[in-house]
PDB file of N, CA and C in Angstrom:
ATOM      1  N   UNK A   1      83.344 -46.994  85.264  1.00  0.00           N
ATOM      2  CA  UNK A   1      83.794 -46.367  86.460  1.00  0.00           C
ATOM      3  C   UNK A   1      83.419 -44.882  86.422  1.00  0.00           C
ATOM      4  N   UNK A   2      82.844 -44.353  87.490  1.00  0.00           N
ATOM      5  CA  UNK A   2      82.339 -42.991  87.447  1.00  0.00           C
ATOM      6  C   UNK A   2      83.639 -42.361  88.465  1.00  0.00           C
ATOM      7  N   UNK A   3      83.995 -41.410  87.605  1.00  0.00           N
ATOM      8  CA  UNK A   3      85.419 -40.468  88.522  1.00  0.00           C
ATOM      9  C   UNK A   3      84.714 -39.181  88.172  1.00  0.00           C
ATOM     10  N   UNK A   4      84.116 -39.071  89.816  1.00  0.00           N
ATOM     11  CA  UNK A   4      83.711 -37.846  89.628  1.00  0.00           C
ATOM     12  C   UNK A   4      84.970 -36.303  90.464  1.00  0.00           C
ATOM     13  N   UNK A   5      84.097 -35.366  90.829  1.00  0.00           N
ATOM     14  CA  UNK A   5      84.860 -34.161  91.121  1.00  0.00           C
ATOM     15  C   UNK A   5      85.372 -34.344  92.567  1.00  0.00           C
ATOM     16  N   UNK A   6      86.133 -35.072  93.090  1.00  0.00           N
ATOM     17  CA  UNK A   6      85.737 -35.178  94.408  1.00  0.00           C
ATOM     18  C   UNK A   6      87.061 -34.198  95.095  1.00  0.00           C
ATOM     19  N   UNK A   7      86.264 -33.661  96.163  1.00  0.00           N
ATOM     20  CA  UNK A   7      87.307 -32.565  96.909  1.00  0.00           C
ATOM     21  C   UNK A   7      87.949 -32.911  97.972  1.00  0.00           C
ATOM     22  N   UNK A   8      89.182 -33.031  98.087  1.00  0.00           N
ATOM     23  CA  UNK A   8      89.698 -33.247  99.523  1.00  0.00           C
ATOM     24  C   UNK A   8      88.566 -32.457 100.751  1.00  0.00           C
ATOM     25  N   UNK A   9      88.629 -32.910 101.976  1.00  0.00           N
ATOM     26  CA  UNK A   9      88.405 -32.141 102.810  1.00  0.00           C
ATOM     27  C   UNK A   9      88.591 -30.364 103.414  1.00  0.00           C
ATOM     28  N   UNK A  10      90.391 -30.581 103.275  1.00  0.00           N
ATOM     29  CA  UNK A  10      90.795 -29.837 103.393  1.00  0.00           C
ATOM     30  C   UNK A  10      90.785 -28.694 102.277  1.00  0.00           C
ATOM     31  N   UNK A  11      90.603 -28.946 100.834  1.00  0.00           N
ATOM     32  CA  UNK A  11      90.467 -27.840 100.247  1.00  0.00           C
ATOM     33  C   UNK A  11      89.054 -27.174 100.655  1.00  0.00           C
ATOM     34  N   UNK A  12      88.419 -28.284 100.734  1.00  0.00           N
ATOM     35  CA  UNK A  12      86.741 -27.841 101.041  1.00  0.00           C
ATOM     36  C   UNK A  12      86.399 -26.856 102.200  1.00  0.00           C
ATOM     37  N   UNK A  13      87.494 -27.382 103.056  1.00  0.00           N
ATOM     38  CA  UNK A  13      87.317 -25.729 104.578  1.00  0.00           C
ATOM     39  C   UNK A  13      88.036 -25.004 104.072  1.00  0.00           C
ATOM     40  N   UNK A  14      89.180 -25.381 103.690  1.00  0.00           N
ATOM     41  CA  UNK A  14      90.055 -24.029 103.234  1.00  0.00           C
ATOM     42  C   UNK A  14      89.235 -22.746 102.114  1.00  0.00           C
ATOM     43  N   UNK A  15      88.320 -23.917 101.290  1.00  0.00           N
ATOM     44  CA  UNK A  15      86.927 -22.455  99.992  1.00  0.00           C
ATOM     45  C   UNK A  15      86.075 -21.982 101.404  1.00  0.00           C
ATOM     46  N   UNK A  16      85.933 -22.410 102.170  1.00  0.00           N
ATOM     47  CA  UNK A  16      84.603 -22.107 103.423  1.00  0.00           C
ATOM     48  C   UNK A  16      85.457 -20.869 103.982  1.00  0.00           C
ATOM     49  N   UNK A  17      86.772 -20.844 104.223  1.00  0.00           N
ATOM     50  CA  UNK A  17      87.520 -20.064 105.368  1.00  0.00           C
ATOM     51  C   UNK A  17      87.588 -18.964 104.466  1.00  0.00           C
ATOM     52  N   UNK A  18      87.938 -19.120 102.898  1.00  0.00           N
ATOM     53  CA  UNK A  18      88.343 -17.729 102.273  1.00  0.00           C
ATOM     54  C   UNK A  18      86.967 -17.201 101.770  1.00  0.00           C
ATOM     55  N   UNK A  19      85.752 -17.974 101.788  1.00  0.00           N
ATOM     56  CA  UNK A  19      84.735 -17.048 101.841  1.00  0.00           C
ATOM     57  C   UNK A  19      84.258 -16.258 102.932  1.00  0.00           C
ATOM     58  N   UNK A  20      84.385 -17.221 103.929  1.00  0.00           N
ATOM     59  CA  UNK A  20      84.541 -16.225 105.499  1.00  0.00           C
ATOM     60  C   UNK A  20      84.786 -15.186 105.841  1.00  0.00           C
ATOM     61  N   UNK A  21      86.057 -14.866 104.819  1.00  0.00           N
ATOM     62  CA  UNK A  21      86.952 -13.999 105.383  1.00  0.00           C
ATOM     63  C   UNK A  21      86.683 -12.613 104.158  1.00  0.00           C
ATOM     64  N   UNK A  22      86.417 -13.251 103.395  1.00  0.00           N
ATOM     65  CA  UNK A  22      85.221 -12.128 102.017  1.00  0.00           C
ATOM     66  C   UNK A  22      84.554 -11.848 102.695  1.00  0.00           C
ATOM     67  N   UNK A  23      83.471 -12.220 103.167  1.00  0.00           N
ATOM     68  CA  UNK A  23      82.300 -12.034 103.850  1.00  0.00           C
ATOM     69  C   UNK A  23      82.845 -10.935 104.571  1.00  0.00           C
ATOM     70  N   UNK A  24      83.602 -11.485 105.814  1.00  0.00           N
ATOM     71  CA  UNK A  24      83.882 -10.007 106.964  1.00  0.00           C
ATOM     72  C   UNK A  24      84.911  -8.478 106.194  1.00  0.00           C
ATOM     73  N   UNK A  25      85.675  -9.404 105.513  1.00  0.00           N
ATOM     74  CA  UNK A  25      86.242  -8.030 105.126  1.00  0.00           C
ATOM     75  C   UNK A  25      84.945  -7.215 103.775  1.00  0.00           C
ATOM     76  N   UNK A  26      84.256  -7.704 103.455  1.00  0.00           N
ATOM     77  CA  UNK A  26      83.345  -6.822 103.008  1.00  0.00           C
ATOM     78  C   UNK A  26      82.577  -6.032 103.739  1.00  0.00           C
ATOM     79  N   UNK A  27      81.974  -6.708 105.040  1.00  0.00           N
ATOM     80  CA  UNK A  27      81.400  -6.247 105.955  1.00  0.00           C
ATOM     81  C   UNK A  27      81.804  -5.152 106.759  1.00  0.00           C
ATOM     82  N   UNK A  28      83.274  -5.370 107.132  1.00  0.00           N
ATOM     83  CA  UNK A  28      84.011  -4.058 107.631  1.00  0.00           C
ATOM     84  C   UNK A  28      84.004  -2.718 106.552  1.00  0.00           C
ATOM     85  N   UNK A  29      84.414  -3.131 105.685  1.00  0.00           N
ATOM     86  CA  UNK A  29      83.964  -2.307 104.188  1.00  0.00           C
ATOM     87  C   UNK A  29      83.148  -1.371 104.412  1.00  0.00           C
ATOM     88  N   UNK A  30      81.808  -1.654 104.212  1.00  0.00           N
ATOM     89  CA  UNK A  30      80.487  -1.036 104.536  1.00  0.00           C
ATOM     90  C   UNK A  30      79.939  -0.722 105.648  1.00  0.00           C
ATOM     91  N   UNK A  31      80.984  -0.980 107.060  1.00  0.00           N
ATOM     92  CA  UNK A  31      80.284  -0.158 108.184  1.00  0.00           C
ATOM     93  C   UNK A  31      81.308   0.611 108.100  1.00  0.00           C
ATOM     94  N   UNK A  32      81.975   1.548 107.204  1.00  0.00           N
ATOM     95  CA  UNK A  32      82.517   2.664 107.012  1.00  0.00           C
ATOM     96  C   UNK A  32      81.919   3.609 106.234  1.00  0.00           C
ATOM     97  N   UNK A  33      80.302   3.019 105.410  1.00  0.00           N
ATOM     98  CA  UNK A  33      80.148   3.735 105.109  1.00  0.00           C
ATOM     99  C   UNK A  33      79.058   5.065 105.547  1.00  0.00           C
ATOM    100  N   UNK A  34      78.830   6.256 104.844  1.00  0.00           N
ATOM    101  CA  UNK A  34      78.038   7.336 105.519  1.00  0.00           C
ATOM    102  C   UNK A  34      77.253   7.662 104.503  1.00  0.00           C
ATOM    103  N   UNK A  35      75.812   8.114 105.939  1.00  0.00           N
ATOM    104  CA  UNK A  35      75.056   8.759 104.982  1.00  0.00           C
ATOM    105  C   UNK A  35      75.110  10.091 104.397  1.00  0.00           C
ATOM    106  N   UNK A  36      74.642   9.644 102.840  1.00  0.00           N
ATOM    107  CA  UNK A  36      75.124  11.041 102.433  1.00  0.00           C
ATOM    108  C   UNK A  36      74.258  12.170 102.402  1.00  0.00           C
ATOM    109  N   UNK A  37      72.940  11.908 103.153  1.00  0.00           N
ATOM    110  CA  UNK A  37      72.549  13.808 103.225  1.00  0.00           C
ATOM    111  C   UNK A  37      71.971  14.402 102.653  1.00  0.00           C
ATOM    112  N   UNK A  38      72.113  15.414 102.639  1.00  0.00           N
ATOM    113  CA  UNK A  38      71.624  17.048 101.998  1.00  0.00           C
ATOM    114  C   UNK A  38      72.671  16.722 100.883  1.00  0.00           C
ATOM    115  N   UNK A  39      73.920  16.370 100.568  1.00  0.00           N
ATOM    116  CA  UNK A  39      74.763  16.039  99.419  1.00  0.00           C
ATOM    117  C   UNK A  39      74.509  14.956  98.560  1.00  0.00           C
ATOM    118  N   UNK A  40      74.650  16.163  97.534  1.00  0.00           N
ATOM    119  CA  UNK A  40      74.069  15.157  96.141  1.00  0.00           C
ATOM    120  C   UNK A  40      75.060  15.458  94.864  1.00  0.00           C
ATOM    121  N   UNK A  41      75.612  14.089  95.171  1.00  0.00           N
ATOM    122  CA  UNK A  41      77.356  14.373  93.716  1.00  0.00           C
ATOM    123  C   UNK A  41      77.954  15.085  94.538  1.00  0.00           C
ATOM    124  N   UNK A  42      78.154  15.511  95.593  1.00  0.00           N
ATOM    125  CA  UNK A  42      79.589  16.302  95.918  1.00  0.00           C
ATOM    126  C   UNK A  42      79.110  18.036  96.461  1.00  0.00           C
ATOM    127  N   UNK A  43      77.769  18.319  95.832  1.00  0.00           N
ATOM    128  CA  UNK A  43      77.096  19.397  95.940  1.00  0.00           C
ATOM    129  C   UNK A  43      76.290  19.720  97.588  1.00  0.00           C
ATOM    130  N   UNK A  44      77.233  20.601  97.759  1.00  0.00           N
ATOM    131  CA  UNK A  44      76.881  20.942  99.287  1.00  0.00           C
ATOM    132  C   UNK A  44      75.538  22.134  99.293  1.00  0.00           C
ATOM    133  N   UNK A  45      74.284  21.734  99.884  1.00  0.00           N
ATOM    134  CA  UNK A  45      72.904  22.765  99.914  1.00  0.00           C
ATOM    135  C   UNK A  45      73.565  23.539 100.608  1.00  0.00           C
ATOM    136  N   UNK A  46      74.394  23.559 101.582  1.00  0.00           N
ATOM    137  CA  UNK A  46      74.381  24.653 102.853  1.00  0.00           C
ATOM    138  C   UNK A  46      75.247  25.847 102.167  1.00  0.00           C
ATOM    139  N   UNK A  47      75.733  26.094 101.441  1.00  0.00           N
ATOM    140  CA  UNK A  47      76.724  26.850 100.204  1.00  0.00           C
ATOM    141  C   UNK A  47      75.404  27.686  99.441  1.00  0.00           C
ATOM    142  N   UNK A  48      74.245  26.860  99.074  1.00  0.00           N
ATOM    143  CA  UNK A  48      73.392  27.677  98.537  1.00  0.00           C
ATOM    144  C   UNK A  48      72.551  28.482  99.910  1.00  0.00           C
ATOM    145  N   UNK A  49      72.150  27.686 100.941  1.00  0.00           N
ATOM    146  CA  UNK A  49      71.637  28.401 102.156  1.00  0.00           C
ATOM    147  C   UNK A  49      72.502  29.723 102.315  1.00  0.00           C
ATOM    148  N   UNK A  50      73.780  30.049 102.566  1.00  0.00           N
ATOM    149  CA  UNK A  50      74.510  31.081 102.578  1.00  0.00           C
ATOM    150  C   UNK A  50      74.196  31.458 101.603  1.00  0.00           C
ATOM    151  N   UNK A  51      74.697  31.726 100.807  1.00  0.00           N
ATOM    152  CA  UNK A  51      74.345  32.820  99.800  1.00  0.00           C
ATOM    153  C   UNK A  51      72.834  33.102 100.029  1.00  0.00           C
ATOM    154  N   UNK A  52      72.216  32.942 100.364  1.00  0.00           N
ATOM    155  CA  UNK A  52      70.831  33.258 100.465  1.00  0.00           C
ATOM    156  C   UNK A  52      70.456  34.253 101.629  1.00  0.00           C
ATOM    157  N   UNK A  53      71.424  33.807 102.495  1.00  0.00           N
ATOM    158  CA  UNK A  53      71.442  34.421 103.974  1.00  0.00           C
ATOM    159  C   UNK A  53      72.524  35.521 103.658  1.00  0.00           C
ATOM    160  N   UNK A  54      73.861  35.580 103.291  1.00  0.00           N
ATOM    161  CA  UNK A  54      74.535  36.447 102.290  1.00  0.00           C
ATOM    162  C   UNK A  54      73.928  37.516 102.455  1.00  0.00           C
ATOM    163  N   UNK A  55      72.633  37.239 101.088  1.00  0.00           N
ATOM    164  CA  UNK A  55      72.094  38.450 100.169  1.00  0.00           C
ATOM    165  C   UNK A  55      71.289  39.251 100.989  1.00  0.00           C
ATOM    166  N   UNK A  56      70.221  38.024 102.362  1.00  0.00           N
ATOM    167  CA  UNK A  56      69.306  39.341 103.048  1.00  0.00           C
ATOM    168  C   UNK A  56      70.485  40.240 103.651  1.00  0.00           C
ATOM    169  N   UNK A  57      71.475  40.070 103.795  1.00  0.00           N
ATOM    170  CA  UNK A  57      72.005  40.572 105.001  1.00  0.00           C
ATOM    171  C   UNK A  57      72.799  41.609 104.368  1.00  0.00           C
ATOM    172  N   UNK A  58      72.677  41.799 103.189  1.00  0.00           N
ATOM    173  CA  UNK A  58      73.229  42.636 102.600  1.00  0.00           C
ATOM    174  C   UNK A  58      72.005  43.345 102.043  1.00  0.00           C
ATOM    175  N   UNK A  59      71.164  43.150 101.754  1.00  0.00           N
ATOM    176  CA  UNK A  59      69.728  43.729 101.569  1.00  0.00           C
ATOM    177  C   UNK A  59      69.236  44.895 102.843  1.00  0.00           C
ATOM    178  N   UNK A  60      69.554  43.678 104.100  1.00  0.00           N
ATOM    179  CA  UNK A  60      68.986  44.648 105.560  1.00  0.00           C
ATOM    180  C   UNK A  60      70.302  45.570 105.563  1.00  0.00           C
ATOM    181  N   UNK A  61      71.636  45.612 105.461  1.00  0.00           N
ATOM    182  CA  UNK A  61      72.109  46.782 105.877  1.00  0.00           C
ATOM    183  C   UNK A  61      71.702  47.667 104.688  1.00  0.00           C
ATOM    184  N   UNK A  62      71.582  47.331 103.891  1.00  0.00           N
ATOM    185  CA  UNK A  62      71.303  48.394 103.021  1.00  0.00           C
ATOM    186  C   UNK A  62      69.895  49.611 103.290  1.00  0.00           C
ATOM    187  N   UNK A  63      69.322  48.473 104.071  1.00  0.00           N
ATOM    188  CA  UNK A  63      67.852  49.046 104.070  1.00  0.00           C
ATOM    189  C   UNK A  63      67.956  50.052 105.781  1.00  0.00           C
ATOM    190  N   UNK A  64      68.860  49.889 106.369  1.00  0.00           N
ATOM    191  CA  UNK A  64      69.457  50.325 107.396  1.00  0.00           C
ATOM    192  C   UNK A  64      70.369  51.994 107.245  1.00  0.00           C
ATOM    193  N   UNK A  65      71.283  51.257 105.910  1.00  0.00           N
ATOM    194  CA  UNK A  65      72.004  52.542 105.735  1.00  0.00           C
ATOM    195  C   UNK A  65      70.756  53.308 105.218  1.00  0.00           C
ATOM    196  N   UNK A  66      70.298  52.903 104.777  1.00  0.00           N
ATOM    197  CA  UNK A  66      68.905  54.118 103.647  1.00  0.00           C
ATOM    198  C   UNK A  66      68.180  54.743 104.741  1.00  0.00           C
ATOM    199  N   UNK A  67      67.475  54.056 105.631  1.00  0.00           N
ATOM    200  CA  UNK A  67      66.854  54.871 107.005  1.00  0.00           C
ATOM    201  C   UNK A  67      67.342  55.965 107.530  1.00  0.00           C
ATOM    202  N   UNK A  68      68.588  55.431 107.893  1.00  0.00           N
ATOM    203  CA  UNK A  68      69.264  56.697 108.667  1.00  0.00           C
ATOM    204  C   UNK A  68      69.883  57.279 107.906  1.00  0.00           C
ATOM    205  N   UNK A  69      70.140  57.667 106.993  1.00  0.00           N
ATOM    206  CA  UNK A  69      70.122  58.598 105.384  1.00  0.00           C
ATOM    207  C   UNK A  69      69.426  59.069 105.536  1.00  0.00           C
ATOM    208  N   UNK A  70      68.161  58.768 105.451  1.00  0.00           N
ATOM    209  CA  UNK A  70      66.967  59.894 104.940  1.00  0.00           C
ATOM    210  C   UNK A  70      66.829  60.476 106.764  1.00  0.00           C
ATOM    211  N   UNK A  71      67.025  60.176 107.222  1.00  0.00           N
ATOM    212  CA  UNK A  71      66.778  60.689 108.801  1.00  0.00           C
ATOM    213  C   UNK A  71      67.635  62.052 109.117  1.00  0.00           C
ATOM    214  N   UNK A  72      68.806  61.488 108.371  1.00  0.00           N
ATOM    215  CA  UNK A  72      69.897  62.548 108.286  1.00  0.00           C
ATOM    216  C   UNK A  72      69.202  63.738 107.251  1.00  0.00           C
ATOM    217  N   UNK A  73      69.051  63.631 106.321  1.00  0.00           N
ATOM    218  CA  UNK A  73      68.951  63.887 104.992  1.00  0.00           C
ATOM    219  C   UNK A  73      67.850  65.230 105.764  1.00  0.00           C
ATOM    220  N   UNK A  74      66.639  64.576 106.444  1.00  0.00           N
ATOM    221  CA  UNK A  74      65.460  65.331 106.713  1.00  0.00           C
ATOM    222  C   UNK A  74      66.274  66.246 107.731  1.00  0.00           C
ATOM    223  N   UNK A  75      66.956  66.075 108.808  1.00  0.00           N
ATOM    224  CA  UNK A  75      67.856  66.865 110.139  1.00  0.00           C
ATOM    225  C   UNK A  75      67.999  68.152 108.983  1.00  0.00           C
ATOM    226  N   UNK A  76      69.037  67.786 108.391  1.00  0.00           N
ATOM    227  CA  UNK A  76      70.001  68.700 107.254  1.00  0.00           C
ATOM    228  C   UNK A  76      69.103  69.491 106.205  1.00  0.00           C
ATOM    229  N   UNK A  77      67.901  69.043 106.241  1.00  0.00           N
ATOM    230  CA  UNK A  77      67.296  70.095 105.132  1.00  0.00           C
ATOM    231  C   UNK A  77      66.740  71.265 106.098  1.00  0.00           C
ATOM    232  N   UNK A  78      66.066  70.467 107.601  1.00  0.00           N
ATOM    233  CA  UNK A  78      65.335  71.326 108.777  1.00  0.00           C
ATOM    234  C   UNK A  78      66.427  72.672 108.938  1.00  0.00           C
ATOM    235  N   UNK A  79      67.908  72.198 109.105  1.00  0.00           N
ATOM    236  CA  UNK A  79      68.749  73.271 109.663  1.00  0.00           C
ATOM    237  C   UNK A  79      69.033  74.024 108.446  1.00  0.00           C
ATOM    238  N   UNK A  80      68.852  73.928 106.920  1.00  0.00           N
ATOM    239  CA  UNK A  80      69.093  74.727 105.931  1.00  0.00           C
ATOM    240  C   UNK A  80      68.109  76.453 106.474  1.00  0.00           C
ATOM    241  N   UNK A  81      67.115  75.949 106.809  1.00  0.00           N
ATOM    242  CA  UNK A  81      66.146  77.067 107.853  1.00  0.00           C
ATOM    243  C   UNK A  81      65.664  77.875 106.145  1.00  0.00           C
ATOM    244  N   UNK A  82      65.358  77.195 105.052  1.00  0.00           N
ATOM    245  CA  UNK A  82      65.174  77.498 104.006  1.00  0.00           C
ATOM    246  C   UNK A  82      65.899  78.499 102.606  1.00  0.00           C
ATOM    247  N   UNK A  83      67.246  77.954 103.155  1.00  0.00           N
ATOM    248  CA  UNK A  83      68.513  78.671 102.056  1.00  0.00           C
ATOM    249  C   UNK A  83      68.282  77.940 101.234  1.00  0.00           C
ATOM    250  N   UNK A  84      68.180  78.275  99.953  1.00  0.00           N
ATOM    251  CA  UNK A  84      67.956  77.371  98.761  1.00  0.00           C
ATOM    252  C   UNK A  84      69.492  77.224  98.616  1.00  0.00           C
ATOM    253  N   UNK A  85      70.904  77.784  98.626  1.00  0.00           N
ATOM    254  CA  UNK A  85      72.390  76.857  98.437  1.00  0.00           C
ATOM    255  C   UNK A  85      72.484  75.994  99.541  1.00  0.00           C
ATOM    256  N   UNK A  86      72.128  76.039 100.884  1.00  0.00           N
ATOM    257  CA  UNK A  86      72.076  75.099 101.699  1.00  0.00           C
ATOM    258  C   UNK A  86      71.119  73.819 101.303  1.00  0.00           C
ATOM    259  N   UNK A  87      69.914  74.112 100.808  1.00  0.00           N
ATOM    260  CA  UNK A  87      69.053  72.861 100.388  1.00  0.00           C
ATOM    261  C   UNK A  87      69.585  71.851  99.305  1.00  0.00           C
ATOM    262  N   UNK A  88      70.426  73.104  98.321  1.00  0.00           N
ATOM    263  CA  UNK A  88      70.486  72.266  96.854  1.00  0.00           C
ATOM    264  C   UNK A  88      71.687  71.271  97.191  1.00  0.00           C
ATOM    265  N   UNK A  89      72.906  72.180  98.348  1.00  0.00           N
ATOM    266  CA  UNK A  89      74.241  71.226  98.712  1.00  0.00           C
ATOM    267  C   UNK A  89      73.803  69.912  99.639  1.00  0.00           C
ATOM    268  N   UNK A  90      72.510  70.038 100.709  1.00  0.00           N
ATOM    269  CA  UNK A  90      72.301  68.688 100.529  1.00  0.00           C
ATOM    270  C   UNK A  90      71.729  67.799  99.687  1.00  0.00           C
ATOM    271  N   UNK A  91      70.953  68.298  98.783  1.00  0.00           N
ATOM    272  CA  UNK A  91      70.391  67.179  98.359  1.00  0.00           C
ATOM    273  C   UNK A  91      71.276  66.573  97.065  1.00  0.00           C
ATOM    274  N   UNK A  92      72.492  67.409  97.392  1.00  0.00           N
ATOM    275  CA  UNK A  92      73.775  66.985  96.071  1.00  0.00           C
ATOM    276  C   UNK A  92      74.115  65.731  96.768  1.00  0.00           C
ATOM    277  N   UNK A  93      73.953  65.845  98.508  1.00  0.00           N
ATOM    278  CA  UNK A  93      75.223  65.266  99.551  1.00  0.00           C
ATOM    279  C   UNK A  93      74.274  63.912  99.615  1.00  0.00           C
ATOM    280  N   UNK A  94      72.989  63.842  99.843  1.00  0.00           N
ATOM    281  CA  UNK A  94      71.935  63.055  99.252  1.00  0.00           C
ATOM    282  C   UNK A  94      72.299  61.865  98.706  1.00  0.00           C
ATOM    283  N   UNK A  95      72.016  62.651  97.130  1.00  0.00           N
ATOM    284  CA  UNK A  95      72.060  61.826  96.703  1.00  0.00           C
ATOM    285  C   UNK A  95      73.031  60.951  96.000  1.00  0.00           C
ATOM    286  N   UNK A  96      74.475  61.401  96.883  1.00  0.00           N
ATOM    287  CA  UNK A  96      75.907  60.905  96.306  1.00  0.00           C
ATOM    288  C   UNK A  96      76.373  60.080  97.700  1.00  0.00           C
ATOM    289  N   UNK A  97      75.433  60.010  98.638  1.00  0.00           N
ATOM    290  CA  UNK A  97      75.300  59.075  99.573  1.00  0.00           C
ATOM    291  C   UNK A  97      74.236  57.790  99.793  1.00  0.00           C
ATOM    292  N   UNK A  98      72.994  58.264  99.313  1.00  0.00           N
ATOM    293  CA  UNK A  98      72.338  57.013  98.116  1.00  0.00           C
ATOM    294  C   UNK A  98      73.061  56.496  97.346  1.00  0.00           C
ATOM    295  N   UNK A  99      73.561  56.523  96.248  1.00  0.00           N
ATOM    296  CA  UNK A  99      74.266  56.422  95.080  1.00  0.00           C
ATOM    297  C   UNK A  99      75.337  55.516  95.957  1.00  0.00           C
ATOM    298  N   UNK A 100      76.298  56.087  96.782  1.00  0.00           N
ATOM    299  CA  UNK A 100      77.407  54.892  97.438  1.00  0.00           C
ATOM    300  C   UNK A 100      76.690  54.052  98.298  1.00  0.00           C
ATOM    301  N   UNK A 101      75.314  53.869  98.718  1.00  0.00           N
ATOM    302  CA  UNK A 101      74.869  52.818  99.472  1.00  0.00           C
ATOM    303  C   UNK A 101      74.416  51.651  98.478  1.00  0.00           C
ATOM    304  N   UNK A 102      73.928  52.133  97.080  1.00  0.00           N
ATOM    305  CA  UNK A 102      74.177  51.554  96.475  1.00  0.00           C
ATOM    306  C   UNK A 102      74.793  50.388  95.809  1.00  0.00           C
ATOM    307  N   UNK A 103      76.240  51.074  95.583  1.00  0.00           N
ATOM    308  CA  UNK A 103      77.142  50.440  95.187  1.00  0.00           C
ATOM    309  C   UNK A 103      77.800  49.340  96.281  1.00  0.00           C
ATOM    310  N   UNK A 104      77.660  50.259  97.338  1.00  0.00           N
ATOM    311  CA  UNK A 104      78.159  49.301  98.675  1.00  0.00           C
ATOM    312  C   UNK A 104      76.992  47.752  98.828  1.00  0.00           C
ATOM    313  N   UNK A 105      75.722  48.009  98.234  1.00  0.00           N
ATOM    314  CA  UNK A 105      74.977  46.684  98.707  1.00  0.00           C
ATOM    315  C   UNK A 105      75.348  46.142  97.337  1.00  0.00           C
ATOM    316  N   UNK A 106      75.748  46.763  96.159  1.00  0.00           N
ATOM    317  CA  UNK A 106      76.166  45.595  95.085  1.00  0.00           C
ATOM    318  C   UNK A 106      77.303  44.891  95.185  1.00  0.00           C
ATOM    319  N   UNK A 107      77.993  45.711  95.810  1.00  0.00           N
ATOM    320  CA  UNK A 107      80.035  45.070  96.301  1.00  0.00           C
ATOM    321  C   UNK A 107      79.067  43.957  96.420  1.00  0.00           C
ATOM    322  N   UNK A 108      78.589  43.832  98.111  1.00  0.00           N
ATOM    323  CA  UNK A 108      78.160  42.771  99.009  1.00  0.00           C
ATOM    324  C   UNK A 108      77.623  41.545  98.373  1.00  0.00           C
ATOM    325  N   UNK A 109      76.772  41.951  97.407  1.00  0.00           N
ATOM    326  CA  UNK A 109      75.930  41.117  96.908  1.00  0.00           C
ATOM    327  C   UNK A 109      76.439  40.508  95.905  1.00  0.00           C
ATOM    328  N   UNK A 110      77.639  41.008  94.914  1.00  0.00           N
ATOM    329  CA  UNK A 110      78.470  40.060  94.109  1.00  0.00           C
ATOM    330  C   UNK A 110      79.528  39.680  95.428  1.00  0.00           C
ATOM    331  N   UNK A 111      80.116  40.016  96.145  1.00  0.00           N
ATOM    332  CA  UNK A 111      81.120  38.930  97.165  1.00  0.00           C
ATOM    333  C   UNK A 111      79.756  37.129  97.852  1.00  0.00           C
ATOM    334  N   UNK A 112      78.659  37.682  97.640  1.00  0.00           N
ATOM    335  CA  UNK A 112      77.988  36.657  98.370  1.00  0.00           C
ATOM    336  C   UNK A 112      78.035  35.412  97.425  1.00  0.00           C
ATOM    337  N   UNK A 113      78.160  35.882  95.529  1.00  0.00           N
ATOM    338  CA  UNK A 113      78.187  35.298  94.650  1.00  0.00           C
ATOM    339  C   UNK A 113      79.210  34.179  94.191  1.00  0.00           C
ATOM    340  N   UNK A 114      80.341  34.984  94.968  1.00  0.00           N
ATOM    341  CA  UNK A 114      82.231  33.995  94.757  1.00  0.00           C
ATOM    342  C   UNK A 114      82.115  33.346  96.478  1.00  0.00           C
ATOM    343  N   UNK A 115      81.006  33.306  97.269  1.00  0.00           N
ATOM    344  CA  UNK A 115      81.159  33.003  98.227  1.00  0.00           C
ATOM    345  C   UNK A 115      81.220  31.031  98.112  1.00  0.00           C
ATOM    346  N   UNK A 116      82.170  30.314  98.870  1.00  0.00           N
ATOM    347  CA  UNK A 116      82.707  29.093  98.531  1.00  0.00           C
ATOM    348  C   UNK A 116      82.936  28.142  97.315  1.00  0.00           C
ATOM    349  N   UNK A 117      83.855  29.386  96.287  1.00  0.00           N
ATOM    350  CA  UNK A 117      83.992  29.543  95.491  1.00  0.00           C
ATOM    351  C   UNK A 117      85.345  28.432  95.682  1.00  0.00           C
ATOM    352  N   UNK A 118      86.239  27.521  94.978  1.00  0.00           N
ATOM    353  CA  UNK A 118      87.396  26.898  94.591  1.00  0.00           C
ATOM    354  C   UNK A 118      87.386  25.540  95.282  1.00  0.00           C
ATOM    355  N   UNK A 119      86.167  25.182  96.017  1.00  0.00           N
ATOM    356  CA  UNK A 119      86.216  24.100  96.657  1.00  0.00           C
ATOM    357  C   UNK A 119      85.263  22.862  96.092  1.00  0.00           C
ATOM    358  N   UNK A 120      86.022  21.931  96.011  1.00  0.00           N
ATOM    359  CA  UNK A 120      85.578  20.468  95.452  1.00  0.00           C
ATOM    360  C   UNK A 120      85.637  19.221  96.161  1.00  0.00           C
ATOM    361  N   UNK A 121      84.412  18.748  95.780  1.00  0.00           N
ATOM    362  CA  UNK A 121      84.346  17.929  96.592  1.00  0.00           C
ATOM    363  C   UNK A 121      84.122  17.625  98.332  1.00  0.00           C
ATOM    364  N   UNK A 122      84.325  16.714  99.166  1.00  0.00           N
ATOM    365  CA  UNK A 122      83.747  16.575 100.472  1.00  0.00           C
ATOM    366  C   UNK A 122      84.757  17.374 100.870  1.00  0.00           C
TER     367      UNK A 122
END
């Protein structure tokens, strides 16, 4: 006598229905998912784009304040009308206004550095 595996009917739709239902709930699954982009691991490019954009922009005012410095700088030596204590007090005033444009484009340029700084992840 051969007794083989034999399946009721009903278990047999009932394996069909709970694969069915795998099937769609996997399917719903994955039309949630997104593409991921310019992001790679969690690493956002547009964080490095800023800082990049940041730095010119701290570069051009700098190169802005320096223009009209020396614009000034040249006014102020013209009206010294050739006093050498008038010449020497600007070019003290000069160059201790260089010197803080300086420092002012390095502030800028380390703040561009901590710029989206503490954030993880999406």
């Amino acid at each position: 006598m051969h007794l083989g595996n034999r399946h009721r009917p009903l278990s047999h739709l009932a394996t069909r229905v709970l694969l069915l239902l795998a099937l769609v709930a996997a399917s719903l699954t994955l039309i949630q998912c997104r593409l991921v982009g310019d992001r790679i691991n969690g690493a956002n490019v547009d964080v490095f784009k800023r800082k990049d954009e940041c730095l010119a922009i701290c570069q051009d005012q700098f190169k802005a304040r320096n223009q009209a410095e020396d614009t000034l700088h040249q006014r102020n030596l013209a009206a010294c009308g050739g006093n050498p204590t008038c010449i020497a007090n600007e070019n003290a005033r000069h160059d201790a206004a260089v010197a803080a444009s300086k420092a002012t484009r390095e502030a800028c340029m380390n703040g561009c550095h901590q710029q989206g700084a503490g954030t993880v992840g999406p």
